[in-house]
Structure formats: C-alpha cells, structure tokens
N, C-alpha and C. Protein backbone atom coordinates (compact mmCIF):
# COMPACT_ATOMS: atom_id res chain seq x y z
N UNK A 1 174.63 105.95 3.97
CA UNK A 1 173.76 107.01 3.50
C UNK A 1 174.50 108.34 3.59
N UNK A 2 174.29 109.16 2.73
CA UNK A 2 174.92 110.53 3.03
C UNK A 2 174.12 111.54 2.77
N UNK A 3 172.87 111.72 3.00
CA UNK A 3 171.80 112.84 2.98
C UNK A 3 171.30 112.60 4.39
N UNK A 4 171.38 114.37 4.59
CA UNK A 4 170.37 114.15 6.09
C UNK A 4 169.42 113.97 6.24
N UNK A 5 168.79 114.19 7.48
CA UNK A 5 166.89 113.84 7.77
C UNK A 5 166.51 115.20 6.83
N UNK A 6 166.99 116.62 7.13
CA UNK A 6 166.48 117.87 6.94
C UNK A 6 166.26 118.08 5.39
N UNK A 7 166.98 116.96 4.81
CA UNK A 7 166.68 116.94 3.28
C UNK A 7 165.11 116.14 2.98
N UNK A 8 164.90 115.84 3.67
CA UNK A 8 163.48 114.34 3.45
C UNK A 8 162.19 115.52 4.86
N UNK A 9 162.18 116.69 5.16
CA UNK A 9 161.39 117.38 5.73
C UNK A 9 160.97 118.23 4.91
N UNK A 10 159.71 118.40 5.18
CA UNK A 10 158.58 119.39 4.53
C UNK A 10 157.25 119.44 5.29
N UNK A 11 157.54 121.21 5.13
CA UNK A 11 156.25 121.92 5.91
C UNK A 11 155.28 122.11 5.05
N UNK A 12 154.39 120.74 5.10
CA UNK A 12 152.68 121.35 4.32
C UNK A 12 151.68 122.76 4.01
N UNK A 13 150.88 122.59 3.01
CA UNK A 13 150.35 124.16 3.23
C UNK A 13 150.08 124.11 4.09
N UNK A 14 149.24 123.70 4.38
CA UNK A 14 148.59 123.89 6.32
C UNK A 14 149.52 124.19 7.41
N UNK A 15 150.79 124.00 7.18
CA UNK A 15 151.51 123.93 8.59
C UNK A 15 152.19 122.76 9.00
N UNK A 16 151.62 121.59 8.41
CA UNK A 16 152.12 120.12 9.16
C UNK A 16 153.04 119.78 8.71
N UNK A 17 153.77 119.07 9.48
CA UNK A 17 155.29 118.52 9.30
C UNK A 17 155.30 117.21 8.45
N UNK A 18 156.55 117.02 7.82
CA UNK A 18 156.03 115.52 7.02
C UNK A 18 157.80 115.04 6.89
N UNK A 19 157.61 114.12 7.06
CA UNK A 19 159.05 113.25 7.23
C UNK A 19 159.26 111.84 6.63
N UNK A 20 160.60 111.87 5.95
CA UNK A 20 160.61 110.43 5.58
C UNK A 20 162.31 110.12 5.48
N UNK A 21 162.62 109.00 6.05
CA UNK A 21 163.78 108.47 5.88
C UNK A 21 163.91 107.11 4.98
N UNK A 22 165.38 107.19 4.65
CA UNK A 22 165.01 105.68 3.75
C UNK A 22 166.12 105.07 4.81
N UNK A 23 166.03 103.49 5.19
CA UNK A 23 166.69 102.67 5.64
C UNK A 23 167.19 101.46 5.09
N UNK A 24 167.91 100.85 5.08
CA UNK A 24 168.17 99.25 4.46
C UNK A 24 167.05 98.45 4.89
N UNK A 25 166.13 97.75 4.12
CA UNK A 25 165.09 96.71 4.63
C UNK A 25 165.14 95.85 5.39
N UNK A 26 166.44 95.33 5.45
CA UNK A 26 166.79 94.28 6.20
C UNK A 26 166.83 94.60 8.14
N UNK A 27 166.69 96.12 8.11
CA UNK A 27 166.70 96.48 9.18
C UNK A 27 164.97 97.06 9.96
N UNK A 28 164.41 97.29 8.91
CA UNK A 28 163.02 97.32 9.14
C UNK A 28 161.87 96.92 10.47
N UNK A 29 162.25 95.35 10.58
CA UNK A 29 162.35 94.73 11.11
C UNK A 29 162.17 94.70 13.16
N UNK A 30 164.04 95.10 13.23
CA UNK A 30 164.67 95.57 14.05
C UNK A 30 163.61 97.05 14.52
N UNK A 31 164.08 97.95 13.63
CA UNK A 31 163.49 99.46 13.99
C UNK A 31 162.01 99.23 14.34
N UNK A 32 161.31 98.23 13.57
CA UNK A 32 159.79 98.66 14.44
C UNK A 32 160.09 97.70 15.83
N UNK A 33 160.61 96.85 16.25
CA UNK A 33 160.28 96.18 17.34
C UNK A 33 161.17 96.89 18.71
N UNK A 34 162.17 97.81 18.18
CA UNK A 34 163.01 99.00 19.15
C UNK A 34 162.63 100.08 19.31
N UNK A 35 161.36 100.70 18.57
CA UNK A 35 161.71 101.92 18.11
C UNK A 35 160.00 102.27 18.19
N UNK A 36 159.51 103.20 19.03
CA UNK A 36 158.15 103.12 19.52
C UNK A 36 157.88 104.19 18.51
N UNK A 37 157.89 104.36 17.10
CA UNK A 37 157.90 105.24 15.71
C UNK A 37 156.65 106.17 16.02
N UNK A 38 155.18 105.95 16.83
CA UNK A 38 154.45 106.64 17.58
C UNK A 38 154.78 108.16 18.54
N UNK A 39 155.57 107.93 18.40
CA UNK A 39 156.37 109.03 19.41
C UNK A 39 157.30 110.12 18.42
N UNK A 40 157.15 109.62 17.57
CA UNK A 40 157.71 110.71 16.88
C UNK A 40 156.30 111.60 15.43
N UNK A 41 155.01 110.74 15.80
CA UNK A 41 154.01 111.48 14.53
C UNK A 41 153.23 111.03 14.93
N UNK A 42 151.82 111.70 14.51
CA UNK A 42 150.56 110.72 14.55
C UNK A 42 150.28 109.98 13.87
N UNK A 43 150.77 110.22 12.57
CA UNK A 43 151.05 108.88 11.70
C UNK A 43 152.14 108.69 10.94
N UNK A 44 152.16 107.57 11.14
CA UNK A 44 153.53 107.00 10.66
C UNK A 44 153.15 105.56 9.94
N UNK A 45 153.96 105.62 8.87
CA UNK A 45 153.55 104.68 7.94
C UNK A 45 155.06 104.24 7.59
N UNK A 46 155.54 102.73 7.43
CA UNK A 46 156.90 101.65 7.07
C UNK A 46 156.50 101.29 6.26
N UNK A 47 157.21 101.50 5.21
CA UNK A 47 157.27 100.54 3.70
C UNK A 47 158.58 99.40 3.69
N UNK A 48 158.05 98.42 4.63
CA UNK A 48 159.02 97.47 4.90
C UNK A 48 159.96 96.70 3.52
N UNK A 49 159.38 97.08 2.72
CA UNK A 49 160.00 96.23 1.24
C UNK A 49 160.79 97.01 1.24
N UNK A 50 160.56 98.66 0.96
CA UNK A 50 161.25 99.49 0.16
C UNK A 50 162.70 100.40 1.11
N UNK A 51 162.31 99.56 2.27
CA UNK A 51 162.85 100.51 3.69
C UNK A 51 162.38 101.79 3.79
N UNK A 52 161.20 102.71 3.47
CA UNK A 52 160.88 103.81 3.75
C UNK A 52 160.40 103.80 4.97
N UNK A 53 160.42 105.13 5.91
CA UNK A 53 159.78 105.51 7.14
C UNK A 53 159.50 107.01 6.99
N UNK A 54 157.93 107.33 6.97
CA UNK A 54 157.22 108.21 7.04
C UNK A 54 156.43 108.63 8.21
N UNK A 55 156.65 109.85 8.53
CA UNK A 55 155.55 110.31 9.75
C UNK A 55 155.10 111.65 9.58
N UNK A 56 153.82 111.98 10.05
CA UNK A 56 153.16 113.67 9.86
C UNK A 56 152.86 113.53 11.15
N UNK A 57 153.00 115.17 11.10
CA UNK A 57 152.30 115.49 12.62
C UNK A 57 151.57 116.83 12.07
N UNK A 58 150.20 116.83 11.78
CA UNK A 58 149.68 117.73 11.68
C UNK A 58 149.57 119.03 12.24
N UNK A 59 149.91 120.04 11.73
CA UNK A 59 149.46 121.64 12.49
C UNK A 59 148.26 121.93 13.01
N UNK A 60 148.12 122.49 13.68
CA UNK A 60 146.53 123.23 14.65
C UNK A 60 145.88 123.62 13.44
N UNK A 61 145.90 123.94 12.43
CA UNK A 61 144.86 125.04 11.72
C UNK A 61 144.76 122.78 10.66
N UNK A 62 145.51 122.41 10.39
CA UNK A 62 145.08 121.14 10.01
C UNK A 62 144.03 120.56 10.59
N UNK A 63 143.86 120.03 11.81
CA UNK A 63 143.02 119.46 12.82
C UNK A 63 142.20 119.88 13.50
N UNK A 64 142.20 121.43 13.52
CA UNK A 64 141.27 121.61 14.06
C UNK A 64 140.40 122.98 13.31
C-alpha cells in the first residue's frame, strides 16, 4: 500500500472523526481476532470481502 491513514480521515460537520483503511482480505480474518478494533471508535464496521475497516467516534455536539 502506499497511501497513508491521514489520507482515508475526515472531520464530519458535527465534529466527528471518521476513518477507513483498506487491507488485503485475506487478512481480515487475522485483524479482527488480534485486534480489539473497539478501542479505536464507537463504531466500527469490516467489510471482510472488500478488506475495508471503518470507525467513527463521534464529537460532543454529535451525541449529545
């Protein structure tokens, strides 16, 4: 791969953070059973086919 994470980040209107990496699928797998992906968003969503990994962590004026 040769793009960083900071290319796949974006700050929502609201404030919230939003993230996505792409990975090889074949590794998918591996990363959820190592990799406690919770700890990095409140949600986080794997598109195990496509190798995508997405997470938001909402801003204060989002949630509350």
């Amino acid at each position: 791969m040769t793009t960083t994470a900071d290319e796949h980040h974006i700050i929502g209107p609201l404030g919230s953070d939003f993230w996505r990496i792409r990975v090889p699928p074949e590794l998918i797998p591996a990363l959820a059973r190592e990799f406690d992906w919770n700890r990095m968003g409140r949600r986080v969503m794997i598109d195990a086919g496509g190798g995508i990994i997405t997470w938001m962590n909402p801003s204060g004026s989002h949630v509350g």
